[in-house]
PDB file of N, CA and C in Angstrom:
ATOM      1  N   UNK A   1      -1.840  10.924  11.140  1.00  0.00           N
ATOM      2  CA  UNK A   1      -1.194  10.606   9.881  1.00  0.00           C
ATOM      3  C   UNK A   1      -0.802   9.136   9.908  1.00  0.00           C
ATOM      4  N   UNK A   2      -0.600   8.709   8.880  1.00  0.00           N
ATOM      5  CA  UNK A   2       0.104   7.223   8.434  1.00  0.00           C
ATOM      6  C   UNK A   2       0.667   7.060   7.221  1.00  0.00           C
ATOM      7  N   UNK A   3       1.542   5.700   7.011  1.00  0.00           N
ATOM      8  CA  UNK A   3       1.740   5.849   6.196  1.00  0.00           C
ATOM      9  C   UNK A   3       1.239   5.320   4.975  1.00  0.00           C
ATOM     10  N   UNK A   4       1.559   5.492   3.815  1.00  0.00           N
ATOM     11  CA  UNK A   4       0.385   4.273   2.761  1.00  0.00           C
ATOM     12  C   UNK A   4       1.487   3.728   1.435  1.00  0.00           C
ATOM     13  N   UNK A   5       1.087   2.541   0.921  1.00  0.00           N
ATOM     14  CA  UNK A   5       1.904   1.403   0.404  1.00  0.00           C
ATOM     15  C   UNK A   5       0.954   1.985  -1.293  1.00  0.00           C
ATOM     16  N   UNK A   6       1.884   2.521  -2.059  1.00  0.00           N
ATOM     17  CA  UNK A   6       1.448   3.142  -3.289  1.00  0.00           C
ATOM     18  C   UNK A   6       1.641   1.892  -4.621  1.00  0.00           C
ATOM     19  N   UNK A   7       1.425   1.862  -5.787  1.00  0.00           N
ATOM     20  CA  UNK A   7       1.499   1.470  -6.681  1.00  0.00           C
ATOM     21  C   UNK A   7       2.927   0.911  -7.043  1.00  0.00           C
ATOM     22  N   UNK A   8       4.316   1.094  -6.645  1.00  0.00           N
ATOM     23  CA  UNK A   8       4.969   0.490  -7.179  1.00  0.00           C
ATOM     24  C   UNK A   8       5.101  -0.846  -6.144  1.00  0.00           C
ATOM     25  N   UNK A   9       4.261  -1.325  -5.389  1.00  0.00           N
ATOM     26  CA  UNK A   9       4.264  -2.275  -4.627  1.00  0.00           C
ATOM     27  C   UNK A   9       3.567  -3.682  -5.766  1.00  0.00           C
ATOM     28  N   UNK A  10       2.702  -3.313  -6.645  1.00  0.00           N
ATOM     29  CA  UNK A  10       2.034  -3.630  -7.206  1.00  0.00           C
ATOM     30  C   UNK A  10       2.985  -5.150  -7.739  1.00  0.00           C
ATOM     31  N   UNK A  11       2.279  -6.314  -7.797  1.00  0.00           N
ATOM     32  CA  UNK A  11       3.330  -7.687  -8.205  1.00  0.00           C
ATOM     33  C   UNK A  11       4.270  -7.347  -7.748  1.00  0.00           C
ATOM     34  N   UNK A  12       4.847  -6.616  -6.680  1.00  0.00           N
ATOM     35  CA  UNK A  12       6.354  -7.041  -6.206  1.00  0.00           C
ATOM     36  C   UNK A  12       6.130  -8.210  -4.606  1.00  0.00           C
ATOM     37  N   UNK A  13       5.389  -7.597  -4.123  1.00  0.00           N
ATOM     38  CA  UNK A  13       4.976  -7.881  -2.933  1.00  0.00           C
ATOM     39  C   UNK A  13       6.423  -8.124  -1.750  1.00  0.00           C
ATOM     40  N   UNK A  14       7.547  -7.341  -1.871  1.00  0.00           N
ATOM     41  CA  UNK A  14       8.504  -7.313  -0.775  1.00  0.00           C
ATOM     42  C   UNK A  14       8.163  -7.385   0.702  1.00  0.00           C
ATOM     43  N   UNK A  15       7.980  -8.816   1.567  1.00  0.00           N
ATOM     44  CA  UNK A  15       7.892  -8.174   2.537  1.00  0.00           C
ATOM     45  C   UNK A  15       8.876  -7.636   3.483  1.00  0.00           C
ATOM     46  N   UNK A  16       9.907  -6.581   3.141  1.00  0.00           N
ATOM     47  CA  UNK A  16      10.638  -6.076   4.091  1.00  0.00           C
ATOM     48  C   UNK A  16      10.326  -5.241   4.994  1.00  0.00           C
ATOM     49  N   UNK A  17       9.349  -4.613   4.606  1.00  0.00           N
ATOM     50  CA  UNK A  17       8.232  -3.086   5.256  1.00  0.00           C
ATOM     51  C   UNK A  17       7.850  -4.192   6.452  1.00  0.00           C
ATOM     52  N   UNK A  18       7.371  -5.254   6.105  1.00  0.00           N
ATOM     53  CA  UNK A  18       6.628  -6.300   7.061  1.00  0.00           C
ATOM     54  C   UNK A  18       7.440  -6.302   8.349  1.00  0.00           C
ATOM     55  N   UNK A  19       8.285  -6.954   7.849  1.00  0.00           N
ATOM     56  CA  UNK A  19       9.768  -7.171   8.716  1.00  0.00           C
ATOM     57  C   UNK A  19       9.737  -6.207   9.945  1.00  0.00           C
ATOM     58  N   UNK A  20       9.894  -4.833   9.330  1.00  0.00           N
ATOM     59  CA  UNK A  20      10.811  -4.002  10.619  1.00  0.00           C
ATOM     60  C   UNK A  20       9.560  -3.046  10.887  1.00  0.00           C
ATOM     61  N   UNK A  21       8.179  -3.546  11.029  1.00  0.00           N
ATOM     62  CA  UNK A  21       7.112  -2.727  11.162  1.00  0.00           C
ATOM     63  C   UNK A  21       7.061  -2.849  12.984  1.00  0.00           C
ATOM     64  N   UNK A  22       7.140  -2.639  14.149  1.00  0.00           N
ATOM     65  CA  UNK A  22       6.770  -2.943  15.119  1.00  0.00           C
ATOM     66  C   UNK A  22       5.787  -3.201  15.684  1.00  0.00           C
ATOM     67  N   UNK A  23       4.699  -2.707  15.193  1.00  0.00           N
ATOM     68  CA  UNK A  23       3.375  -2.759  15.491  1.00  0.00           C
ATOM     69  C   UNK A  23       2.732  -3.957  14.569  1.00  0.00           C
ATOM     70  N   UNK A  24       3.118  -4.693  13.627  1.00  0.00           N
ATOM     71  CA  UNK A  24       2.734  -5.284  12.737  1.00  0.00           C
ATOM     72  C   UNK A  24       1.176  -4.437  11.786  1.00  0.00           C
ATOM     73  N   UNK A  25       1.157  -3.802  11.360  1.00  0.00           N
ATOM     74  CA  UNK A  25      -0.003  -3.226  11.059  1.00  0.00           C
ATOM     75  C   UNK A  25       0.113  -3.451   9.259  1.00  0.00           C
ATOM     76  N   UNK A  26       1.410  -3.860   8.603  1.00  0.00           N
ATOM     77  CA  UNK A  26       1.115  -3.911   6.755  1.00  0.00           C
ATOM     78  C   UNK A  26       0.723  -5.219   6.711  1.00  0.00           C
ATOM     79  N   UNK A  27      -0.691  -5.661   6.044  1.00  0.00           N
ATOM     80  CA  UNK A  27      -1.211  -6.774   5.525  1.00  0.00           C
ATOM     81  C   UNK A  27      -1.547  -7.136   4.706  1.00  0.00           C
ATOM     82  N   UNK A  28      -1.920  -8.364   3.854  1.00  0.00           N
ATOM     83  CA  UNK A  28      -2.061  -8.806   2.613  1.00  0.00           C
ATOM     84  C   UNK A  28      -2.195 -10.234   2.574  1.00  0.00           C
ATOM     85  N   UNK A  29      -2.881 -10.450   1.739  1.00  0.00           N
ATOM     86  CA  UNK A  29      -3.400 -12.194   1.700  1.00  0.00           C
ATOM     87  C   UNK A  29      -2.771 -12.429   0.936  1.00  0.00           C
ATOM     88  N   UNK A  30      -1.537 -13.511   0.866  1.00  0.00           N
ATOM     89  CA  UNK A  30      -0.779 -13.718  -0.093  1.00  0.00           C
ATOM     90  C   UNK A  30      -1.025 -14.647  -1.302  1.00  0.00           C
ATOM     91  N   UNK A  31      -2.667 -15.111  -1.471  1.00  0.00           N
ATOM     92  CA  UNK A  31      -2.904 -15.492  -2.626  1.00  0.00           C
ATOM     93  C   UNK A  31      -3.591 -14.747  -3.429  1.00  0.00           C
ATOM     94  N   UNK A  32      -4.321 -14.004  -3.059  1.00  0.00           N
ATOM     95  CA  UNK A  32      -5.479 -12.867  -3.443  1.00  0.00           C
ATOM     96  C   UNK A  32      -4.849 -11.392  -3.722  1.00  0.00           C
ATOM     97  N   UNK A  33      -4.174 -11.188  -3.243  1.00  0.00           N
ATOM     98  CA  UNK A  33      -3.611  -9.228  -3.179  1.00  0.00           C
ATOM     99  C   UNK A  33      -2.392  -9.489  -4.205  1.00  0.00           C
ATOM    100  N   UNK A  34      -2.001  -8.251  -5.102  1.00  0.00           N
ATOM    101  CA  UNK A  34      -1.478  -7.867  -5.591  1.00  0.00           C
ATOM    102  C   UNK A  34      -0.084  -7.056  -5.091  1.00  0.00           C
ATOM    103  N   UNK A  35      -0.659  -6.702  -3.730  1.00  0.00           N
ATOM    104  CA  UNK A  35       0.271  -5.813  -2.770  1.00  0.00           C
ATOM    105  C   UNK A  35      -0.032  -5.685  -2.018  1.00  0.00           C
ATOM    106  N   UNK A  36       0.674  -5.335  -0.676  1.00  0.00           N
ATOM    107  CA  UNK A  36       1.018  -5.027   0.668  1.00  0.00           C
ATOM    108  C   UNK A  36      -0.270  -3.821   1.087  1.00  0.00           C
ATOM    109  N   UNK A  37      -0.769  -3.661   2.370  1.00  0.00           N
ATOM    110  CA  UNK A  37      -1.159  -2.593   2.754  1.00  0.00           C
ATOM    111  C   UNK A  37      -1.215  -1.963   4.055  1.00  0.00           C
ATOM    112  N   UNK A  38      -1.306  -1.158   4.530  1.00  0.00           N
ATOM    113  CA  UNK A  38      -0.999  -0.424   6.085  1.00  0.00           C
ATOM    114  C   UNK A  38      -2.551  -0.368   6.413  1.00  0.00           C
ATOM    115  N   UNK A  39      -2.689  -0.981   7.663  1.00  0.00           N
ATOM    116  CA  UNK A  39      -3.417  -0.382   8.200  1.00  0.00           C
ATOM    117  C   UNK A  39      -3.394   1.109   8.754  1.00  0.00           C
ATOM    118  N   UNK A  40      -4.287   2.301   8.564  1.00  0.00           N
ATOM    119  CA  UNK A  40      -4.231   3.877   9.253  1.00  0.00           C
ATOM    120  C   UNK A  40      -4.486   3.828  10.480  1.00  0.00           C
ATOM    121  N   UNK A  41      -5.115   2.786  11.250  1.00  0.00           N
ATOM    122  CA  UNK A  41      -5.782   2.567  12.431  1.00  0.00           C
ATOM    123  C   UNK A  41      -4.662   2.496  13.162  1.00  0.00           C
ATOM    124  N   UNK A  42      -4.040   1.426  12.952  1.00  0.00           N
ATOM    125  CA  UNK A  42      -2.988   0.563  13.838  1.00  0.00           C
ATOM    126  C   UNK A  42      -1.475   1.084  13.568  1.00  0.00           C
ATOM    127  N   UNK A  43      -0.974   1.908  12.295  1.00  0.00           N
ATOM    128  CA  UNK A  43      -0.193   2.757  12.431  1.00  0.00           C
ATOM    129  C   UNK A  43       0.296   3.363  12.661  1.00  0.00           C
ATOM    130  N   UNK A  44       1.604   3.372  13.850  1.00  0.00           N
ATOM    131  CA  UNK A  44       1.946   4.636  14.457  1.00  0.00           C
ATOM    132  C   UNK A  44       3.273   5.932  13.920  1.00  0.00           C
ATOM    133  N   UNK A  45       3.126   5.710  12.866  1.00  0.00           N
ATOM    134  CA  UNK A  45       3.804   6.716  12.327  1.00  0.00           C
ATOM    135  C   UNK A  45       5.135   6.572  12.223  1.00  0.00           C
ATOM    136  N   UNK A  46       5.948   5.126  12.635  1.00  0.00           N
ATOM    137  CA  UNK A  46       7.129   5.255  12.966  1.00  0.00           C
ATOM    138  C   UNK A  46       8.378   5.450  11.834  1.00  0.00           C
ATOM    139  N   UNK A  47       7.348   5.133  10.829  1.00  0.00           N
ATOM    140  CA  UNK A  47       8.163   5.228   9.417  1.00  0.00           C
ATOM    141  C   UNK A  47       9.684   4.175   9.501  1.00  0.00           C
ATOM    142  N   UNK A  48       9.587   3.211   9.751  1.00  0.00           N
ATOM    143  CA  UNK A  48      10.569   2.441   9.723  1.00  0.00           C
ATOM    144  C   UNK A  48      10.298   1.300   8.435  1.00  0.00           C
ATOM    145  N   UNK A  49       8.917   1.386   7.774  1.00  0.00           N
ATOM    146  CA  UNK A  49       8.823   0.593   6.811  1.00  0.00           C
ATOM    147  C   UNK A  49       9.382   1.637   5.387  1.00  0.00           C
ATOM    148  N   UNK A  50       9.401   2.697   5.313  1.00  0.00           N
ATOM    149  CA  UNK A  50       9.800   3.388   4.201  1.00  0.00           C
ATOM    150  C   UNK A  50      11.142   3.480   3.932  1.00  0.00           C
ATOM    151  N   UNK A  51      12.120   3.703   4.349  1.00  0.00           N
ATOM    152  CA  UNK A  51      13.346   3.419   4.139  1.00  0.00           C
ATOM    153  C   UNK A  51      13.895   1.534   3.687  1.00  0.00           C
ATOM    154  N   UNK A  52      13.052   0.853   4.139  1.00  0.00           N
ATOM    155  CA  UNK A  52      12.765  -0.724   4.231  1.00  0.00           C
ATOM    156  C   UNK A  52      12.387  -0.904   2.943  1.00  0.00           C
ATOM    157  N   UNK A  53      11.830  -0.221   1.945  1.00  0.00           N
ATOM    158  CA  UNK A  53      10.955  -0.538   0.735  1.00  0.00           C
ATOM    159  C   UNK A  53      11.758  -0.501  -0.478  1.00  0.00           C
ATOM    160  N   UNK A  54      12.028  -1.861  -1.169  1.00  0.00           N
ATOM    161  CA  UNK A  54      12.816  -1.762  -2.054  1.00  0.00           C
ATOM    162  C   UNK A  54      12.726  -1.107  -3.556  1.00  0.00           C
ATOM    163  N   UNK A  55      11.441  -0.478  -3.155  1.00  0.00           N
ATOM    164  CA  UNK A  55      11.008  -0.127  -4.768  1.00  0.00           C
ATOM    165  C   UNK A  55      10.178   1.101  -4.187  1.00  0.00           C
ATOM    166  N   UNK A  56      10.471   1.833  -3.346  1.00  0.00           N
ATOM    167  CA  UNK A  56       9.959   3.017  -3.075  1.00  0.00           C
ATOM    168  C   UNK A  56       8.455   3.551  -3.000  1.00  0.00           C
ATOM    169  N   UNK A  57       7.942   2.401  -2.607  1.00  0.00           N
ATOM    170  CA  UNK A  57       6.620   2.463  -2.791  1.00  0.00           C
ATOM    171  C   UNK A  57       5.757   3.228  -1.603  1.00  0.00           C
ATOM    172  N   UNK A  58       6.858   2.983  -0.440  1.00  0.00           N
ATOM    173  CA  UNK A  58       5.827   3.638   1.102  1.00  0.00           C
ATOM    174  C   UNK A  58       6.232   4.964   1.142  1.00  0.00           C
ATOM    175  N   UNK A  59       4.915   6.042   1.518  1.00  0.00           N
ATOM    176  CA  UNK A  59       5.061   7.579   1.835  1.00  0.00           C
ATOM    177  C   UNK A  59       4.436   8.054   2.905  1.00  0.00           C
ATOM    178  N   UNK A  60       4.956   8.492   3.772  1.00  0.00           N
ATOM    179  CA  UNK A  60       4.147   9.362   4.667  1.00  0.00           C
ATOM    180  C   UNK A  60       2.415   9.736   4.331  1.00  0.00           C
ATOM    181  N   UNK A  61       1.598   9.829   4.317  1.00  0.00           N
ATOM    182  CA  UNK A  61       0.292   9.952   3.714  1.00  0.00           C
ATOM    183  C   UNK A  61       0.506  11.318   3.214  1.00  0.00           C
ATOM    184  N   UNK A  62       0.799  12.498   4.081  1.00  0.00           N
ATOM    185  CA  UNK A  62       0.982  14.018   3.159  1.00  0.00           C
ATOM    186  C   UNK A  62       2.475  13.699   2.164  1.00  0.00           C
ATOM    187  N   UNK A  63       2.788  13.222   2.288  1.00  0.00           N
ATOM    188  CA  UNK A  63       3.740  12.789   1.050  1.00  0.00           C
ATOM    189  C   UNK A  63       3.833  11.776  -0.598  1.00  0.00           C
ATOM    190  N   UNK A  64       2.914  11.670  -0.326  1.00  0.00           N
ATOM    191  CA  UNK A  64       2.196  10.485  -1.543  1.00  0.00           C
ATOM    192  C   UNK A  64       1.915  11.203  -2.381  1.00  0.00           C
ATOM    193  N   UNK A  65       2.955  11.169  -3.493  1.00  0.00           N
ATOM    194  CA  UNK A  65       2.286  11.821  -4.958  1.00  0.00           C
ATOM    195  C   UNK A  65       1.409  11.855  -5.476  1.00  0.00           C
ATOM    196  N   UNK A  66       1.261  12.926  -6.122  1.00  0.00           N
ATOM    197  CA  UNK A  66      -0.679  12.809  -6.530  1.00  0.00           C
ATOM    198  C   UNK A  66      -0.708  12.253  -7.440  1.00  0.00           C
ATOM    199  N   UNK A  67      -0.359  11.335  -8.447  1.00  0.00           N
ATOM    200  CA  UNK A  67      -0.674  10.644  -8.960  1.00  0.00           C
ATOM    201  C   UNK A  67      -1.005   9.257  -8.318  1.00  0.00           C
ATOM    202  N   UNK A  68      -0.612   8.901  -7.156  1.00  0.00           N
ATOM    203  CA  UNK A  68      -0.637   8.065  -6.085  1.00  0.00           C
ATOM    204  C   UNK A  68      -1.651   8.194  -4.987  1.00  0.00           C
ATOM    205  N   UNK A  69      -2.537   9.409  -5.125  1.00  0.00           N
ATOM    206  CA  UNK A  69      -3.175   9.782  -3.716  1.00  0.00           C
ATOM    207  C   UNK A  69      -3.930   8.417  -3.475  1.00  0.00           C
ATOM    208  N   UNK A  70      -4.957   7.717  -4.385  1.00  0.00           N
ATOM    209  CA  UNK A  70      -6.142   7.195  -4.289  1.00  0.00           C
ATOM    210  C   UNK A  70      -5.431   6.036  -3.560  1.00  0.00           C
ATOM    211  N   UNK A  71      -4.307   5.706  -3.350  1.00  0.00           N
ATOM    212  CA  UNK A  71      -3.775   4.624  -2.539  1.00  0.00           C
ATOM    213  C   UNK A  71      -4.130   4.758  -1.312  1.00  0.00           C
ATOM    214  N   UNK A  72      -4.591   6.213  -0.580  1.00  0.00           N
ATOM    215  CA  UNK A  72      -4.304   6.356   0.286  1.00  0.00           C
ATOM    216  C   UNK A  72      -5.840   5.964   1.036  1.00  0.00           C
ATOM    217  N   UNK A  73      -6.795   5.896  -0.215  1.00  0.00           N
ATOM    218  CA  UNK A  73      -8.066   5.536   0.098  1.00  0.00           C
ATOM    219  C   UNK A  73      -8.100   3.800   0.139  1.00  0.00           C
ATOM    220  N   UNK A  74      -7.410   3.277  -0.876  1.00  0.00           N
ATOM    221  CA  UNK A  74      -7.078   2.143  -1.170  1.00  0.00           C
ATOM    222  C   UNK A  74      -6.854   1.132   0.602  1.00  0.00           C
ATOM    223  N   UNK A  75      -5.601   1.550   0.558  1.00  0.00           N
ATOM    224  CA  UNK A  75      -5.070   0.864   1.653  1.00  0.00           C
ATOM    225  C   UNK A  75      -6.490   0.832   2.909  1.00  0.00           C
ATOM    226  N   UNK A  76      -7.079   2.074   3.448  1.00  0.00           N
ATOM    227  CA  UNK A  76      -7.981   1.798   4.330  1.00  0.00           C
ATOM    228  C   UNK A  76      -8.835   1.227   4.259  1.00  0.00           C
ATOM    229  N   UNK A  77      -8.819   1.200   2.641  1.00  0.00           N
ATOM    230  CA  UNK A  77     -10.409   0.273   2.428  1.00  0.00           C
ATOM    231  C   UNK A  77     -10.181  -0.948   2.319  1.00  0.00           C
ATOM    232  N   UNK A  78      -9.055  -1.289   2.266  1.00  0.00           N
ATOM    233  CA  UNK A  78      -8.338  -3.124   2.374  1.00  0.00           C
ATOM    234  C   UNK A  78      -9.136  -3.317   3.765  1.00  0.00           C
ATOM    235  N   UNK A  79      -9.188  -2.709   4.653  1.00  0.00           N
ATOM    236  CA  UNK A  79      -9.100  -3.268   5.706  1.00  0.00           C
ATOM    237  C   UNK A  79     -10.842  -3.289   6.134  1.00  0.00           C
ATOM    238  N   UNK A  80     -11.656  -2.926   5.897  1.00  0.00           N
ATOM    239  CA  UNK A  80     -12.861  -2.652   5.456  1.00  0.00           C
ATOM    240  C   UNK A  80     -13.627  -3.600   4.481  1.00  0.00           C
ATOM    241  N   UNK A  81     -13.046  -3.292   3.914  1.00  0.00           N
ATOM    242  CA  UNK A  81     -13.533  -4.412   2.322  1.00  0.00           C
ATOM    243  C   UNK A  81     -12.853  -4.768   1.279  1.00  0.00           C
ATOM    244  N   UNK A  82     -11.972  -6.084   1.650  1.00  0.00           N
ATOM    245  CA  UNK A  82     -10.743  -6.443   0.675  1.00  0.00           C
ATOM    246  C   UNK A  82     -11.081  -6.492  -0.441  1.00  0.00           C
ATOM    247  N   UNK A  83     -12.592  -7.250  -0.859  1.00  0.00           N
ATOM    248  CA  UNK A  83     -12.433  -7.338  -2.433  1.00  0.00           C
ATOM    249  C   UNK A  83     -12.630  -5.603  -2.874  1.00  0.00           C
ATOM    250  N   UNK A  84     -13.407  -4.944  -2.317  1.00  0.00           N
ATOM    251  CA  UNK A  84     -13.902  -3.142  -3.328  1.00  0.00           C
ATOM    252  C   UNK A  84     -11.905  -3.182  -3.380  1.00  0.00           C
ATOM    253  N   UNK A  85     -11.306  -3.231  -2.459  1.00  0.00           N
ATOM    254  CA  UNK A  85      -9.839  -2.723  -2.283  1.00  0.00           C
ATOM    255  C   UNK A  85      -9.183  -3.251  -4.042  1.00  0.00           C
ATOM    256  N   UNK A  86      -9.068  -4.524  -3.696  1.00  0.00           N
ATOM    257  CA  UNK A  86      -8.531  -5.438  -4.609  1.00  0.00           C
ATOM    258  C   UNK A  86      -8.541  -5.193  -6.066  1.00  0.00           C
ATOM    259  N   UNK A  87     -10.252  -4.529  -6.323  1.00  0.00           N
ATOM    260  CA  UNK A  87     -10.723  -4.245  -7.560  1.00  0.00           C
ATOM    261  C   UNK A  87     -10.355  -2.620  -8.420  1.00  0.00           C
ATOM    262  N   UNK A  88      -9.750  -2.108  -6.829  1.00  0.00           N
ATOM    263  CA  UNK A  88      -9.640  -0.554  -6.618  1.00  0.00           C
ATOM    264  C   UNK A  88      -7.873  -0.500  -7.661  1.00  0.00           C
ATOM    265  N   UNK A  89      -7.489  -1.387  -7.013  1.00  0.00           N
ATOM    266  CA  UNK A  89      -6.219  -1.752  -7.336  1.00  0.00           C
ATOM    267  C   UNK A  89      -5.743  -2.483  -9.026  1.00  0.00           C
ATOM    268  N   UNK A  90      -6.926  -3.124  -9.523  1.00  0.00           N
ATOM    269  CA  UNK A  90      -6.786  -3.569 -10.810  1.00  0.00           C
ATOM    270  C   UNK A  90      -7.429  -2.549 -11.453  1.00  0.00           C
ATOM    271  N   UNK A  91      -8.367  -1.469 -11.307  1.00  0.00           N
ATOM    272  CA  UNK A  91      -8.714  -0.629 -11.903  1.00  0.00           C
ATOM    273  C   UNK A  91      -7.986   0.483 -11.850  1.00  0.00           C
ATOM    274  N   UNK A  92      -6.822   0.960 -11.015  1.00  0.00           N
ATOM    275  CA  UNK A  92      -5.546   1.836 -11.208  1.00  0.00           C
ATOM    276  C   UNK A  92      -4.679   0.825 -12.455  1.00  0.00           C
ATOM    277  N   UNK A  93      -4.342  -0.109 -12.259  1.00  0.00           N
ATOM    278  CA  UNK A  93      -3.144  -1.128 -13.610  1.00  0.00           C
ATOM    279  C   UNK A  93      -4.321  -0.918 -14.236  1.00  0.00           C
ATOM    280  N   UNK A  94      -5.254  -0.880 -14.801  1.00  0.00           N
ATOM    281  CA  UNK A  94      -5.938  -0.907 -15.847  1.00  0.00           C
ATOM    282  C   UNK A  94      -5.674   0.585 -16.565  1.00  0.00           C
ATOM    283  N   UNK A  95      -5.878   1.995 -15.765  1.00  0.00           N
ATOM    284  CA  UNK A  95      -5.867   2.924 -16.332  1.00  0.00           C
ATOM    285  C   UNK A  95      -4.427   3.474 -16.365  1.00  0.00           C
ATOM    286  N   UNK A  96      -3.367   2.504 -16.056  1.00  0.00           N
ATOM    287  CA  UNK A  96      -1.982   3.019 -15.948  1.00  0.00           C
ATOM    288  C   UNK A  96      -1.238   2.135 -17.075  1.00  0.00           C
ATOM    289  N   UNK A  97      -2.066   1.608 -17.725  1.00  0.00           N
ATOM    290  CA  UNK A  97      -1.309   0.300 -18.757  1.00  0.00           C
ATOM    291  C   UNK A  97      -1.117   1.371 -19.687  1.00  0.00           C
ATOM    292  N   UNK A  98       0.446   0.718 -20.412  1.00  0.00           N
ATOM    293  CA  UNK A  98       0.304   1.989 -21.450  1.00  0.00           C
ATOM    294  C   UNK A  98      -0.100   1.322 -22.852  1.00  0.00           C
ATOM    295  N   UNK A  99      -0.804   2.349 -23.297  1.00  0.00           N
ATOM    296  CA  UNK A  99      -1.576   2.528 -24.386  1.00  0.00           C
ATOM    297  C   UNK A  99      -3.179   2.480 -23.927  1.00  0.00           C
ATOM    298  N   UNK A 100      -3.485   2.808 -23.083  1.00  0.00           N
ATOM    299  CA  UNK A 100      -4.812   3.441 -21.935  1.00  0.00           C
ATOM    300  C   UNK A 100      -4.446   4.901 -22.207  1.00  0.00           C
TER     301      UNK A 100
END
């Protein structure tokens, strides 16, 4: 399990999760990304970035609302292939804008 950095991260970009991660594993290019992301690899479960998150954005992976799941694909694929990630991420704000 791990944990994953959901949609209300989106333009906030807090790094406090960053901060008290021990392993350093949440990353993000801070000119290019929209938001924060966990690596699943390098994650050890310690959950010390979720209580850390000022806008409630980090969940346990079986805890991520389903309206939130595809984050959970999101985040791994940052690490894989930032731009598919990036685009993954403007095409959730695209179908979450209201009046979509």
């Amino acid at each position: 399990m791990t944990y994953v950095i959901t949609s209300p991260c989106i333009d906030v970009k807090d790094q406090s999760c960053v901060e008290v991660c021990p392993v350093d594993c949440i990353h993000f290019d801070e000119t290019l990304d929209k938001m924060l992301y966990i690596d699943p690899d390098e994650c050890i479960d310690c959950g010390a970035c979720e209580p850390a998150c000022p806008v409630s954005a980090i969940f346990a992976e079986g805890d991520v609302p389903e309206p939130e799941r595809e984050f959970t694909k999101i985040n791994a694929l940052w690490f894989e292939d930032q731009d598919a990630a990036r685009r993954a991420v403007e095409e959730f704000r695209a179908r979450a804008a209201p009046g979509k």
